[in-house]
C-alpha atoms as a PDB file:
ATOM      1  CA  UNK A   1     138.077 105.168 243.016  1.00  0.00           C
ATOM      2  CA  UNK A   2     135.234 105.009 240.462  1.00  0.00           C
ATOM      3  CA  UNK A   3     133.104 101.487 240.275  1.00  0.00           C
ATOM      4  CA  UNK A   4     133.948 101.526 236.155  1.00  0.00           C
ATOM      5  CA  UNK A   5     136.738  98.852 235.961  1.00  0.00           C
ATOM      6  CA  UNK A   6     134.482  96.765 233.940  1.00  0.00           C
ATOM      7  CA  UNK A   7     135.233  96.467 230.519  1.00  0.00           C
ATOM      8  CA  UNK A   8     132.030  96.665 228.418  1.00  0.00           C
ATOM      9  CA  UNK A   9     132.774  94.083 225.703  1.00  0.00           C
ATOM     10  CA  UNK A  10     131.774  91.844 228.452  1.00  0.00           C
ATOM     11  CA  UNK A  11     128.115  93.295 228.327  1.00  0.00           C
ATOM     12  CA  UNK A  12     125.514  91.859 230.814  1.00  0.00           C
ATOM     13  CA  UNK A  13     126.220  87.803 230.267  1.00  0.00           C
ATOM     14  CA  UNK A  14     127.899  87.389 234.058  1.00  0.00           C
ATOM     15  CA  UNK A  15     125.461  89.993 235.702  1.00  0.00           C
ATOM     16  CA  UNK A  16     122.354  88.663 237.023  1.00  0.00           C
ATOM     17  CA  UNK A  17     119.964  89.009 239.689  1.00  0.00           C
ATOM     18  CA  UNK A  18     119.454  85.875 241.977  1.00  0.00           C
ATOM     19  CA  UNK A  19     116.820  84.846 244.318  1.00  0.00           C
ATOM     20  CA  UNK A  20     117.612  86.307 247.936  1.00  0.00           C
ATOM     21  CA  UNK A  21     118.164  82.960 249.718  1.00  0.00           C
ATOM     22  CA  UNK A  22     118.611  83.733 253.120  1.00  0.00           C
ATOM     23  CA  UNK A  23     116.017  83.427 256.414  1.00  0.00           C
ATOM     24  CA  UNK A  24     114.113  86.549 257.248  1.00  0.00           C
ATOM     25  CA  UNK A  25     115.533  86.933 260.538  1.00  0.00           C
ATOM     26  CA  UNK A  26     119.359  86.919 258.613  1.00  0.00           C
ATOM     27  CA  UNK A  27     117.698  89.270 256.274  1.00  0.00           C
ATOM     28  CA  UNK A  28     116.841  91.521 259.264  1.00  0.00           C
ATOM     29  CA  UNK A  29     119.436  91.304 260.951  1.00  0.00           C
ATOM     30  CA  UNK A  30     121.888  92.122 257.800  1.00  0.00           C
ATOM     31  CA  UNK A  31     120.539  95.513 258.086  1.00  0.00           C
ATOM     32  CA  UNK A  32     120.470  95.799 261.349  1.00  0.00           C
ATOM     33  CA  UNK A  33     123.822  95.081 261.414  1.00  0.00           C
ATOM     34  CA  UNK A  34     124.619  97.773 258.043  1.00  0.00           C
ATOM     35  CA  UNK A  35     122.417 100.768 259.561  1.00  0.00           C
ATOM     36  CA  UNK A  36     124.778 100.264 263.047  1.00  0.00           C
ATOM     37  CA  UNK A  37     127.814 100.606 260.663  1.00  0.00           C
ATOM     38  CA  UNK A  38     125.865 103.726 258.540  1.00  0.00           C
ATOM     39  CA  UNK A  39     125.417 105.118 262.101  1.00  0.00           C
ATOM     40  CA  UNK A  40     128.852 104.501 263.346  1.00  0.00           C
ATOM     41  CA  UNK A  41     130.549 105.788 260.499  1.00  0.00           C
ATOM     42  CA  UNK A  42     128.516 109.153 260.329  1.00  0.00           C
ATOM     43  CA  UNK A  43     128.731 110.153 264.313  1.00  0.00           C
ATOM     44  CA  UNK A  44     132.141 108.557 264.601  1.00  0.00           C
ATOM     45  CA  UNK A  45     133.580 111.444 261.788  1.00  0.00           C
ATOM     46  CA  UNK A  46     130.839 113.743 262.824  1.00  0.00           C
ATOM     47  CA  UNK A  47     132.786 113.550 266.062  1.00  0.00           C
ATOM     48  CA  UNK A  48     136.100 114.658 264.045  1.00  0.00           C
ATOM     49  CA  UNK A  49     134.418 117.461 262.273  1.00  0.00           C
ATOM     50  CA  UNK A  50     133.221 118.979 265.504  1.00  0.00           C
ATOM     51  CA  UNK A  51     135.999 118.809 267.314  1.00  0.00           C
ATOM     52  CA  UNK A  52     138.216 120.230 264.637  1.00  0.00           C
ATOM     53  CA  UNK A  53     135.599 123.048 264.064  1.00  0.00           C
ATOM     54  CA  UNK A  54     135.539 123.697 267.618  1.00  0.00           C
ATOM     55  CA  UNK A  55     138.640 123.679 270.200  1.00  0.00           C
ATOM     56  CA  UNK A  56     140.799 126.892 268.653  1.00  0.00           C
ATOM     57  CA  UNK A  57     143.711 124.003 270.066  1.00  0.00           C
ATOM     58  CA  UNK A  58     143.099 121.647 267.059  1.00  0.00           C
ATOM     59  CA  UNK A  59     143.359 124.652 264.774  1.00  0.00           C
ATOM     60  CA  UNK A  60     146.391 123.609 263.137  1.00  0.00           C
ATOM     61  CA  UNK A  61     147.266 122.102 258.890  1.00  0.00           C
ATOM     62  CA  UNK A  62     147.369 118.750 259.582  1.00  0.00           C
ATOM     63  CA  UNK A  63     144.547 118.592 261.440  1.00  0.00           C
ATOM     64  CA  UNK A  64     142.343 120.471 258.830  1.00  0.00           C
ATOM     65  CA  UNK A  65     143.269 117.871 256.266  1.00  0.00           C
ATOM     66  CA  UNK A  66     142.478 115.795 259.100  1.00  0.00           C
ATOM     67  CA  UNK A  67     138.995 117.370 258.817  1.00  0.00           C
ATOM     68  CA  UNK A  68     138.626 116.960 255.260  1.00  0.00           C
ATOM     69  CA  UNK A  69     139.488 113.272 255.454  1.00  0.00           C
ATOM     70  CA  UNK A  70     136.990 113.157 258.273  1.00  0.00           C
ATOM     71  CA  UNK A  71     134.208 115.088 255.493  1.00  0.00           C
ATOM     72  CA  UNK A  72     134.914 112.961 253.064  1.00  0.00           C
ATOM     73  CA  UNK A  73     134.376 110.025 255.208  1.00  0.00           C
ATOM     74  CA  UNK A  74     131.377 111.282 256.941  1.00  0.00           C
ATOM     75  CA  UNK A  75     129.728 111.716 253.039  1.00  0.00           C
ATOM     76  CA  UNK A  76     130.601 108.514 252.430  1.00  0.00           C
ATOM     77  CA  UNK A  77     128.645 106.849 255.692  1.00  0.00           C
ATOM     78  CA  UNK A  78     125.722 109.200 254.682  1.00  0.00           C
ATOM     79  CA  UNK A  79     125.401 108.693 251.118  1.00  0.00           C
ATOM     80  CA  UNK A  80     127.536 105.963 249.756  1.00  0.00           C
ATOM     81  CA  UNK A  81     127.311 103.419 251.971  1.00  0.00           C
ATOM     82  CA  UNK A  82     123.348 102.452 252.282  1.00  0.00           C
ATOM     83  CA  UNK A  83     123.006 102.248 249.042  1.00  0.00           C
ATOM     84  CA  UNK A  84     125.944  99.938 248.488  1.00  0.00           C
ATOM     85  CA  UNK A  85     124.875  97.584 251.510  1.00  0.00           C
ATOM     86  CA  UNK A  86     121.388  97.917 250.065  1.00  0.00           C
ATOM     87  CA  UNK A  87     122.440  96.026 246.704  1.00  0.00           C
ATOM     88  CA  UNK A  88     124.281  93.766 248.388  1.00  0.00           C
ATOM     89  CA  UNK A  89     121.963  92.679 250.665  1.00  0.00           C
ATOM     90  CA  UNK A  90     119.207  92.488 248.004  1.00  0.00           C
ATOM     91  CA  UNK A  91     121.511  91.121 245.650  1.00  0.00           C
ATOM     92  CA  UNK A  92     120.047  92.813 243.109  1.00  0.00           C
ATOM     93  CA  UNK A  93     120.195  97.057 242.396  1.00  0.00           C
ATOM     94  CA  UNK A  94     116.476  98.419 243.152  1.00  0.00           C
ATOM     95  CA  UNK A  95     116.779 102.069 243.458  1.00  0.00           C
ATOM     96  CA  UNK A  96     116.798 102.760 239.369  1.00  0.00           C
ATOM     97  CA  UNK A  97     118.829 104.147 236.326  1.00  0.00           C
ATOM     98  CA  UNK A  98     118.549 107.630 237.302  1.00  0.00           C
ATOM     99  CA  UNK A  99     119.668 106.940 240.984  1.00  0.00           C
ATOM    100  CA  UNK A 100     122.621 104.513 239.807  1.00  0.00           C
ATOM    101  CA  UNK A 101     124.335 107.608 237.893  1.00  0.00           C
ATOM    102  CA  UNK A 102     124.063 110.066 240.662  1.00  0.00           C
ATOM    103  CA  UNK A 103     125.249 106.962 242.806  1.00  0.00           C
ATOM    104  CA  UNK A 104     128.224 105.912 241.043  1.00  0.00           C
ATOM    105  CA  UNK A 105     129.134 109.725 240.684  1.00  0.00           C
ATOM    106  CA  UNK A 106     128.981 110.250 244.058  1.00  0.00           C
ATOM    107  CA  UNK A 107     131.204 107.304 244.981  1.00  0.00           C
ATOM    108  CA  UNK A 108     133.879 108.096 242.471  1.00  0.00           C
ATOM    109  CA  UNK A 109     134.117 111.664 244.106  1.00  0.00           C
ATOM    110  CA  UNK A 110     133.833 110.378 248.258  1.00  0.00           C
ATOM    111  CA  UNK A 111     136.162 107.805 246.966  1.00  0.00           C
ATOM    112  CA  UNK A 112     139.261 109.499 245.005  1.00  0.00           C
ATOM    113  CA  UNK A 113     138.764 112.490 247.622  1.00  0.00           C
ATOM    114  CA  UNK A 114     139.666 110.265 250.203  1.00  0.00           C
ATOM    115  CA  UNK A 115     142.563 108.833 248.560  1.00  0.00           C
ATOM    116  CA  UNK A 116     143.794 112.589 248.201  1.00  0.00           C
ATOM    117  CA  UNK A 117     143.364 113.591 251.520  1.00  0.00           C
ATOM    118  CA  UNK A 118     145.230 110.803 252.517  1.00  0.00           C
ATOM    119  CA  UNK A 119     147.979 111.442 250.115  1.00  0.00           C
ATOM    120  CA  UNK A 120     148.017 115.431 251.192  1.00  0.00           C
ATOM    121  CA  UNK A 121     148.448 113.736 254.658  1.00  0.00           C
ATOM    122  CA  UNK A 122     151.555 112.195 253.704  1.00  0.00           C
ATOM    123  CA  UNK A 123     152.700 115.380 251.554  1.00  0.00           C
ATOM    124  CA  UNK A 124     152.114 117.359 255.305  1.00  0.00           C
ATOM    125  CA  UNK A 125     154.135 114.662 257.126  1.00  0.00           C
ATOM    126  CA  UNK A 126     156.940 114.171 255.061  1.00  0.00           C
ATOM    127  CA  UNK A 127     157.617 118.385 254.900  1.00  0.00           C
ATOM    128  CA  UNK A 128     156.945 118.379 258.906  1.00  0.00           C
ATOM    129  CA  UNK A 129     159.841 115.311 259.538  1.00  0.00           C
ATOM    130  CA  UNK A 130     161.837 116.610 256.790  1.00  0.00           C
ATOM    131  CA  UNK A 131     162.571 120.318 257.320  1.00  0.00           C
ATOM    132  CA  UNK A 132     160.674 121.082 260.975  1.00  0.00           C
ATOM    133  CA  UNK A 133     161.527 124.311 260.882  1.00  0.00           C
ATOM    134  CA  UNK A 134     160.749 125.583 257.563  1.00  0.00           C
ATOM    135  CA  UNK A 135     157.158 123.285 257.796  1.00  0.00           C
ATOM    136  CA  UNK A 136     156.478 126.036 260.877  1.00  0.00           C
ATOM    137  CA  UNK A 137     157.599 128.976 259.544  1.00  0.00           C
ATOM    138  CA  UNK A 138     155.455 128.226 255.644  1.00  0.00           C
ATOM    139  CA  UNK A 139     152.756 125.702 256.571  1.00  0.00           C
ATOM    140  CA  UNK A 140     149.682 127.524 257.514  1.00  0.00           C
ATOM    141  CA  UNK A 141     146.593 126.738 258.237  1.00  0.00           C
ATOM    142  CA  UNK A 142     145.041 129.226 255.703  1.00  0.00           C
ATOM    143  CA  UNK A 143     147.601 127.855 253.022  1.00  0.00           C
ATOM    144  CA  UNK A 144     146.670 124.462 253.860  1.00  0.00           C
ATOM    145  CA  UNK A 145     142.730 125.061 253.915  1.00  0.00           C
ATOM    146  CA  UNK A 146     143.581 126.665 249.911  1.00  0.00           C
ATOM    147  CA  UNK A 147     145.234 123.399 248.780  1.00  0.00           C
ATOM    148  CA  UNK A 148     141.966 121.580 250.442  1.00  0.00           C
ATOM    149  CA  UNK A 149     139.499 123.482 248.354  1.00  0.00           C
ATOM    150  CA  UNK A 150     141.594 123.077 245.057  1.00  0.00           C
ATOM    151  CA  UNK A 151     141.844 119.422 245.802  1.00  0.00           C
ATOM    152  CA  UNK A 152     137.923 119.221 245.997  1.00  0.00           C
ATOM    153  CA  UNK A 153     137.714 121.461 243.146  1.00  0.00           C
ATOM    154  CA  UNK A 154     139.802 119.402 241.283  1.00  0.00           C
ATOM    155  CA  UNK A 155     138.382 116.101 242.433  1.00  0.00           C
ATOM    156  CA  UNK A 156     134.777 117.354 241.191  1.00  0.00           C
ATOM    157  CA  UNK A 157     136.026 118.541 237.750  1.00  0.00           C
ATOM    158  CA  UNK A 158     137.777 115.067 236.804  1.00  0.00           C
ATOM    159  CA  UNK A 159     134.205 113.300 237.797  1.00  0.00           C
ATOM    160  CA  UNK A 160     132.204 115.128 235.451  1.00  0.00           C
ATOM    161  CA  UNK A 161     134.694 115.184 232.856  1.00  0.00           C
ATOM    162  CA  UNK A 162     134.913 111.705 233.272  1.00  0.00           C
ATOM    163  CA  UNK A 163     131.186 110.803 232.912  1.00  0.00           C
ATOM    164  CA  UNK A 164     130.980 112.936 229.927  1.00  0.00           C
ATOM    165  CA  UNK A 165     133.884 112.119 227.673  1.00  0.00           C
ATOM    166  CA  UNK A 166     133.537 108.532 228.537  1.00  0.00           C
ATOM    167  CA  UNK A 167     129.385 109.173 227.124  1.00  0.00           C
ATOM    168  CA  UNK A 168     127.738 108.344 230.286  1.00  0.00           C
ATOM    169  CA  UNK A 169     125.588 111.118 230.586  1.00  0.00           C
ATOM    170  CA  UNK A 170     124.420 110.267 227.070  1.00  0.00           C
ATOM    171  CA  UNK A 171     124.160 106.702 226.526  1.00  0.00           C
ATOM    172  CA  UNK A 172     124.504 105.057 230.511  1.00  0.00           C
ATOM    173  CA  UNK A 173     124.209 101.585 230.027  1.00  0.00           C
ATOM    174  CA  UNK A 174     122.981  99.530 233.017  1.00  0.00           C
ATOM    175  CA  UNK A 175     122.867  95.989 233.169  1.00  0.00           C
ATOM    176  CA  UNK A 176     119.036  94.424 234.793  1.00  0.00           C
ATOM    177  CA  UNK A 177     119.329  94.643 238.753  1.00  0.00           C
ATOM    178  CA  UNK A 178     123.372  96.313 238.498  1.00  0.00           C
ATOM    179  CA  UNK A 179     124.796  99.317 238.909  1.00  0.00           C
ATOM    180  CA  UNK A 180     127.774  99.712 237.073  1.00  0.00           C
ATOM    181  CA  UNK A 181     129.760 102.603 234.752  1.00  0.00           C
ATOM    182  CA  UNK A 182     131.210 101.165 231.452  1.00  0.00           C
ATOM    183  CA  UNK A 183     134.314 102.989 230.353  1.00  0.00           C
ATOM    184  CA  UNK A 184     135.928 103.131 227.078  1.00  0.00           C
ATOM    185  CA  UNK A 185     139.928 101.940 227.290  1.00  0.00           C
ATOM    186  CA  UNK A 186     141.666 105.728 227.155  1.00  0.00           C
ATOM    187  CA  UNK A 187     139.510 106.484 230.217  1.00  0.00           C
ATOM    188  CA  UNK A 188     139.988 103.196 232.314  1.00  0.00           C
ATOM    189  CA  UNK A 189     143.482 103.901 231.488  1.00  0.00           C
ATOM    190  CA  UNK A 190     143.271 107.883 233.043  1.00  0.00           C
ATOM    191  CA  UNK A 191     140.868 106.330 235.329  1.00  0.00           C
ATOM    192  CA  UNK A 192     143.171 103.700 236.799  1.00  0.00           C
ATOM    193  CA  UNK A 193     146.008 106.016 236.897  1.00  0.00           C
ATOM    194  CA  UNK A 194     144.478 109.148 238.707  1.00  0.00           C
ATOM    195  CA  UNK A 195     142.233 107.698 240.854  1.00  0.00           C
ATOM    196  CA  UNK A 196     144.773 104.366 242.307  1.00  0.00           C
ATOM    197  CA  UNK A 197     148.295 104.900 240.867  1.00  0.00           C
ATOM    198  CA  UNK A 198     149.101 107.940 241.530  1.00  0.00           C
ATOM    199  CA  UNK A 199     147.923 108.607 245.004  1.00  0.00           C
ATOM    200  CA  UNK A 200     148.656 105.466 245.955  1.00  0.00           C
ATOM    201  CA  UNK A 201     152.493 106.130 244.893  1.00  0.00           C
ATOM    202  CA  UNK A 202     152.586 109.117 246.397  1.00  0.00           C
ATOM    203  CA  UNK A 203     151.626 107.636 250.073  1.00  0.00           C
ATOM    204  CA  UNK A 204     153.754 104.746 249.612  1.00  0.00           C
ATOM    205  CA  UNK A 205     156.768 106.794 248.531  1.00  0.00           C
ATOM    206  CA  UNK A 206     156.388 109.535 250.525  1.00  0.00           C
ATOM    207  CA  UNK A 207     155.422 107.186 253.633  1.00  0.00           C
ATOM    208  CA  UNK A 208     158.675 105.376 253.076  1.00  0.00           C
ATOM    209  CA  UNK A 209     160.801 108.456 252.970  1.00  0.00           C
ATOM    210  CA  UNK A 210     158.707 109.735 256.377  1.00  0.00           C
ATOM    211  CA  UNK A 211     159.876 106.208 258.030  1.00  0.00           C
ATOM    212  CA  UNK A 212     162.973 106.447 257.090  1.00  0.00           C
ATOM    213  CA  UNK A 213     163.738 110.290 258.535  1.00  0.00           C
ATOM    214  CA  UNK A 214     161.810 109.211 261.895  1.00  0.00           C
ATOM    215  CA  UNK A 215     164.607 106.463 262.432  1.00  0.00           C
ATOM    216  CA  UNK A 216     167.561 109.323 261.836  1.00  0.00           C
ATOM    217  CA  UNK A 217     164.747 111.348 264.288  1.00  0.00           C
ATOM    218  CA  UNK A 218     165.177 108.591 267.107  1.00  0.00           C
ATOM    219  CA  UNK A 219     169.169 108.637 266.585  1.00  0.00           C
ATOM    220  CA  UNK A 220     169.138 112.537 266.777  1.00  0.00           C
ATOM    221  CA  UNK A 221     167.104 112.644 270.107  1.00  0.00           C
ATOM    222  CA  UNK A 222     168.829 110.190 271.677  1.00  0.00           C
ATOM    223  CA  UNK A 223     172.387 111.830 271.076  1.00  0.00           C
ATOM    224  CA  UNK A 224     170.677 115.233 271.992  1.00  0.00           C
ATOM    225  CA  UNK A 225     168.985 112.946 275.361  1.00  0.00           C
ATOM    226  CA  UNK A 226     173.040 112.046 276.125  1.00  0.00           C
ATOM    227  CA  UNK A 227     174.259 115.810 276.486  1.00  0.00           C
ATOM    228  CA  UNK A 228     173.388 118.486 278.472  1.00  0.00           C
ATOM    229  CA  UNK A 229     170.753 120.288 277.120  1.00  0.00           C
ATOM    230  CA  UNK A 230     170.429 123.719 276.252  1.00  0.00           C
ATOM    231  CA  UNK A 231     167.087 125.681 275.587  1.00  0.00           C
ATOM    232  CA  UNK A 232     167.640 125.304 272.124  1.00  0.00           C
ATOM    233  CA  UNK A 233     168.739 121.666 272.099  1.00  0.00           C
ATOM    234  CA  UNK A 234     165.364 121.007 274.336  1.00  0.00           C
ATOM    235  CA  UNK A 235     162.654 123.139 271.719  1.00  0.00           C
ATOM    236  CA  UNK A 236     164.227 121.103 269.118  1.00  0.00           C
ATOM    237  CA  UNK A 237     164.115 117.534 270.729  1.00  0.00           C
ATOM    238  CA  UNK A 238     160.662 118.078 271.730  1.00  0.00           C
ATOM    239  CA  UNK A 239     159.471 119.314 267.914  1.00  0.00           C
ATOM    240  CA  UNK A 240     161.378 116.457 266.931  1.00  0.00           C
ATOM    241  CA  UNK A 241     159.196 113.841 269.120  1.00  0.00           C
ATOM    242  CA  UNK A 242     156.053 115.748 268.553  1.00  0.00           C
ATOM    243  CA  UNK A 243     156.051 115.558 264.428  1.00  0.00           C
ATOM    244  CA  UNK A 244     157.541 111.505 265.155  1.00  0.00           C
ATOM    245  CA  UNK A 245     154.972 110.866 266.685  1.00  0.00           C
ATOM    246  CA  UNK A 246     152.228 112.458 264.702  1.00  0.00           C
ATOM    247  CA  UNK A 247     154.068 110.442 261.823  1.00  0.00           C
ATOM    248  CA  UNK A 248     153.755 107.097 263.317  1.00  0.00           C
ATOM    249  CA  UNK A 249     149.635 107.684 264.421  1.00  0.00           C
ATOM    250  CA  UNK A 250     149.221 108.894 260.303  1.00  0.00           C
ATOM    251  CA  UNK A 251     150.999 106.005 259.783  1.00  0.00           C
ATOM    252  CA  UNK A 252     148.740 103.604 261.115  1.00  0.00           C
ATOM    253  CA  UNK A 253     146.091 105.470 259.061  1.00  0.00           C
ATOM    254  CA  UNK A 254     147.718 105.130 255.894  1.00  0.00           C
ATOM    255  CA  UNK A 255     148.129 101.890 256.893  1.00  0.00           C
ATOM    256  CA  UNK A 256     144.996 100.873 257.187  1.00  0.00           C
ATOM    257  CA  UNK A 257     143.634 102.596 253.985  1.00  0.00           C
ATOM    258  CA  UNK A 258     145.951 100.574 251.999  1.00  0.00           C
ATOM    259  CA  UNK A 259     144.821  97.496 253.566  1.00  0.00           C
ATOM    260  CA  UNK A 260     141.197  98.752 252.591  1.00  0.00           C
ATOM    261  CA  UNK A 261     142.000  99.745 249.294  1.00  0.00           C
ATOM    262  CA  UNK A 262     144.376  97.547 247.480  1.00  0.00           C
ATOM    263  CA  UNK A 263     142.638  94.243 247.483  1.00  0.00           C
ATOM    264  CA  UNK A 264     139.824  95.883 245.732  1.00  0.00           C
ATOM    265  CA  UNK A 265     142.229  97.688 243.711  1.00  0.00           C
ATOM    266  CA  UNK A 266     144.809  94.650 242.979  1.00  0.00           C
ATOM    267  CA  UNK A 267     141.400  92.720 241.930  1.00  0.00           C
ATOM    268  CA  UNK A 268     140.240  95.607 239.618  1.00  0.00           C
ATOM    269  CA  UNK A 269     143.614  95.082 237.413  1.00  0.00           C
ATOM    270  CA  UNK A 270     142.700  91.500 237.304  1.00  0.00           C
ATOM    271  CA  UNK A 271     139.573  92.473 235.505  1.00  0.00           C
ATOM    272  CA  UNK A 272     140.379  91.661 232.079  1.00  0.00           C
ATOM    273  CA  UNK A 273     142.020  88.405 233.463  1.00  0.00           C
ATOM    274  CA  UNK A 274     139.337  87.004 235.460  1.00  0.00           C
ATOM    275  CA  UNK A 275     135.576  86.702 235.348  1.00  0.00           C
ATOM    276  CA  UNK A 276     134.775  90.091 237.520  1.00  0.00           C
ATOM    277  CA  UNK A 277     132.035  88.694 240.190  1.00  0.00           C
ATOM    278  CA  UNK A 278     129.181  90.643 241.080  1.00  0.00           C
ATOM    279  CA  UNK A 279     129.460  89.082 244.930  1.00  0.00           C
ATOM    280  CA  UNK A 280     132.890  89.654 245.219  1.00  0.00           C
ATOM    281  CA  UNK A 281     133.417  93.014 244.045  1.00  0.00           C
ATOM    282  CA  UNK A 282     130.709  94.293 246.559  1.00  0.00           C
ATOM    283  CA  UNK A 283     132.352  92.611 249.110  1.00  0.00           C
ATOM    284  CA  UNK A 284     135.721  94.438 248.239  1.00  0.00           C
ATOM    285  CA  UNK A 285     133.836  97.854 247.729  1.00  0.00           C
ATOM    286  CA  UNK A 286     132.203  97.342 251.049  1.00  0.00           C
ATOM    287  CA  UNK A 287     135.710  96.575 252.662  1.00  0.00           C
ATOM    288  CA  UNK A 288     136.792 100.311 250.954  1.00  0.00           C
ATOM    289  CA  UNK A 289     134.203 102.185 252.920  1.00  0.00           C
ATOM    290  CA  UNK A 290     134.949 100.233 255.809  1.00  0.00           C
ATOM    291  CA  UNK A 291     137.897 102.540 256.164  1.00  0.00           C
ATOM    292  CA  UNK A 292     135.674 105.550 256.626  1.00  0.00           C
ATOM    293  CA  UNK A 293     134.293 103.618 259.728  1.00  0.00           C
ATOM    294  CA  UNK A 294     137.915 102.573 260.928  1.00  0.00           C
ATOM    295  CA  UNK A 295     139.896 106.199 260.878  1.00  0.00           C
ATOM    296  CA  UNK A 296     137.974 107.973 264.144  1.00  0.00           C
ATOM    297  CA  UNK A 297     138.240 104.779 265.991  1.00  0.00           C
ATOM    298  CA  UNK A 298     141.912 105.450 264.866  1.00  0.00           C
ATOM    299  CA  UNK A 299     141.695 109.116 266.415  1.00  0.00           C
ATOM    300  CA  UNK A 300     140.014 107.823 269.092  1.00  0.00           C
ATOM    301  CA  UNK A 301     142.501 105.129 269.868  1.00  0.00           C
ATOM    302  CA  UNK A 302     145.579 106.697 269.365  1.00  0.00           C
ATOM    303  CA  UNK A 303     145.149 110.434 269.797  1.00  0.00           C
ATOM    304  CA  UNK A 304     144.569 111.407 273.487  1.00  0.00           C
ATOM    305  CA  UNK A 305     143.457 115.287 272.438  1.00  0.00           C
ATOM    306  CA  UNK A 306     140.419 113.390 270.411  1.00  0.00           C
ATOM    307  CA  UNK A 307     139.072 111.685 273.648  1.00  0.00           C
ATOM    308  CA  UNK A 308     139.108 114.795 275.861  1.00  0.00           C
ATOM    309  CA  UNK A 309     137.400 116.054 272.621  1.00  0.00           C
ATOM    310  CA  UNK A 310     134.527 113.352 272.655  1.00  0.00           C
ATOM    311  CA  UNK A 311     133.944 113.505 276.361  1.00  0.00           C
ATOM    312  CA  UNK A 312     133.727 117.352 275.967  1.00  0.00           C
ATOM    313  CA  UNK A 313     130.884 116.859 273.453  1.00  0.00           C
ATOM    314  CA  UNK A 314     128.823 114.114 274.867  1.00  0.00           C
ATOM    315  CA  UNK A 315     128.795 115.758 277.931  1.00  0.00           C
ATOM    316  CA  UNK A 316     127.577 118.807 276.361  1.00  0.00           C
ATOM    317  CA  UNK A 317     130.512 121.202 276.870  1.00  0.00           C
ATOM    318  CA  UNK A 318     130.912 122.535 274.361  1.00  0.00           C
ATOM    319  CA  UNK A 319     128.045 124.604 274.430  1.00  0.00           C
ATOM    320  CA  UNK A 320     129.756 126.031 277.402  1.00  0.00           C
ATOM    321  CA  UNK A 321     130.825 129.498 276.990  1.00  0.00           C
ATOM    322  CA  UNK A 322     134.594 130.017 275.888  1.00  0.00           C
ATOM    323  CA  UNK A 323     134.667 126.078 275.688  1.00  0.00           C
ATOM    324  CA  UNK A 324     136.519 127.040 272.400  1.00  0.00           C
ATOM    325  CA  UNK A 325     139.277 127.427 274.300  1.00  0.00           C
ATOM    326  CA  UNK A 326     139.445 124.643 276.652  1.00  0.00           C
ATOM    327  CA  UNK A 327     142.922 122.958 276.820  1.00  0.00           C
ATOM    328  CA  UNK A 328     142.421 119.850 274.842  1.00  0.00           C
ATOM    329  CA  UNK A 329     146.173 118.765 274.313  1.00  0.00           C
ATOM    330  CA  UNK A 330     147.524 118.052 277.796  1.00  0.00           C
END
């Protein structure tokens, strides 16, 4: 996601840069409020990262695209979000030309990173629930740590190609208190599709197809539940329950992105239709990067090994030696 859906004919005539109108103690408290969220965001995915990094347990694919969700998110809280909640706040863009570019840059590449670790999430859950077996015997971690880089790699090389075909390292124009990337039509076209349609049909496809193996999943374990059991019928059952269940918790995180995402991207198409407000859009933007905040509450919440993990690490155990190895899943 790149903050370029603006169409340049439209020039600087809507943008302007109004009066802050509210109290001083609102004004204070606004960033008190955003540097809580900055802070939250940052130690809730440094949290993630750590205990990733860490417990040998948690050493497994999903989990390191887990971890690079978790980066990517952690990047965002550190460098995206202040100075997004800084304009907004201000309601005018303060920090300069030069810092707008490397800002806008850096958002487009948090951003679309995040929407491919999310879709790589769904790639890892629909080969888990579709062929268990085969997921186990090919899926490694080192395999799955190569696709991570090359996704990064990737990610970075569409940026810059990006801002220099479209001419912005040449002739960036900036609008008087905004912050925003003009591109021409080809790229909002390549832009729109890479960075929203794509991944965003991938996770919705491949999502549905998940949901709809995990309710043949149920019917299988129950039938297997109704027999006796043998060894094999029981290692199979309990694979069967285990990669359900990580399905439905990724679930609820690709849930939630999408509920981040698409209003800002369903109001992005509408750009060309509507007048694009300055207010509004932050608002959306701001509701994006809220998602970075939300998905380690999600571990948190939902994923038991992830609170043995925190308590382990706020109580300084970690530094404990052969904590590596402490039992984090049961």
């Amino acid at each position: 996601m790149n903050l370029t859906e603006f169409n340049q004919s439209d020039h600087c005539e809507h943008f302007s840069c109004p009066e802050r109108s509210v109290s001083p103690a609102v004004y204070i408290l606004l960033y008190v409020c955003s540097a809580a969220v900055i802070l939250l965001t940052m130690c809730g995915n440094m949290v993630v990262i750590i205990s990733v990094f860490h417990f040998k347990q948690l050493h497994t694919p999903t989990n390191m695209l887990v971890l690079s969700l978790a980066v990517s998110d952690f990047f965002i809280g550190a460098f995206v979000m202040p100075p997004m909640l800084i304009w907004t706040i201000e309601s005018c863009w303060i920090l300069g030309r030069a810092f707008c570019t490397s800002f806008c840059l850096i958002t487009g590449f948090l951003t679309v990173s995040s929407s491919y670790n999310i879709a790589l999430i769904a790639v890892d859950r629909y080969l888990a629930l579709s062929n268990p077996f085969l997921y186990m015997n090919r899926v490694s971690v080192r395999i799955t740590c190569i696709v991570i880089v090359f996704d990064w790699c990737v990610v970075v090389a569409y940026n810059l190609a990006l801002l220099y075909f479209s001419g912005n390292f040449k002739g960036f124009v900036m609008c008087p208190g905004e912050c925003f990337l003009f591109l021409n039509e080809v790229w909002s076209v390549i832009d729109l599709i890479y960075s929203f349609i794509f991944p965003l049909s991938v996770i919705i496809i491949l999502y549905t197809l998940v949901f709809m193996i995990a309710k043949k999943h149920v019917t299988a374990i129950r039938e297997l539940n109704n027999h006796t059991q043998s060894k094999t019928q029981k290692i199979t059952s309990h694979s069967m329950k285990s990669e359900r269940k990580a399905a439905k918790v990724l679930g609820i995180l690709v849930s939630v992105f999408l509920m981040c995402i698409l209003p800002y991207f369903i109001y992005s198409l509408l750009g060309n239709v509507i007048e694009i407000q300055t207010k509004t859009f932050q608002k959306l933007v701001i509701v994006c990067f809220l998602n970075s905040t939300i998905n380690p509450i999600i571990y948190a919440l939902l994923y038991p090994c992830f609170r043995r993990c925190i308590k382990l690490i706020i109580t300084l155990q970690i530094f404990q030696t052969g904590s590596a190895l402490i039992n984090v899943l049961s």
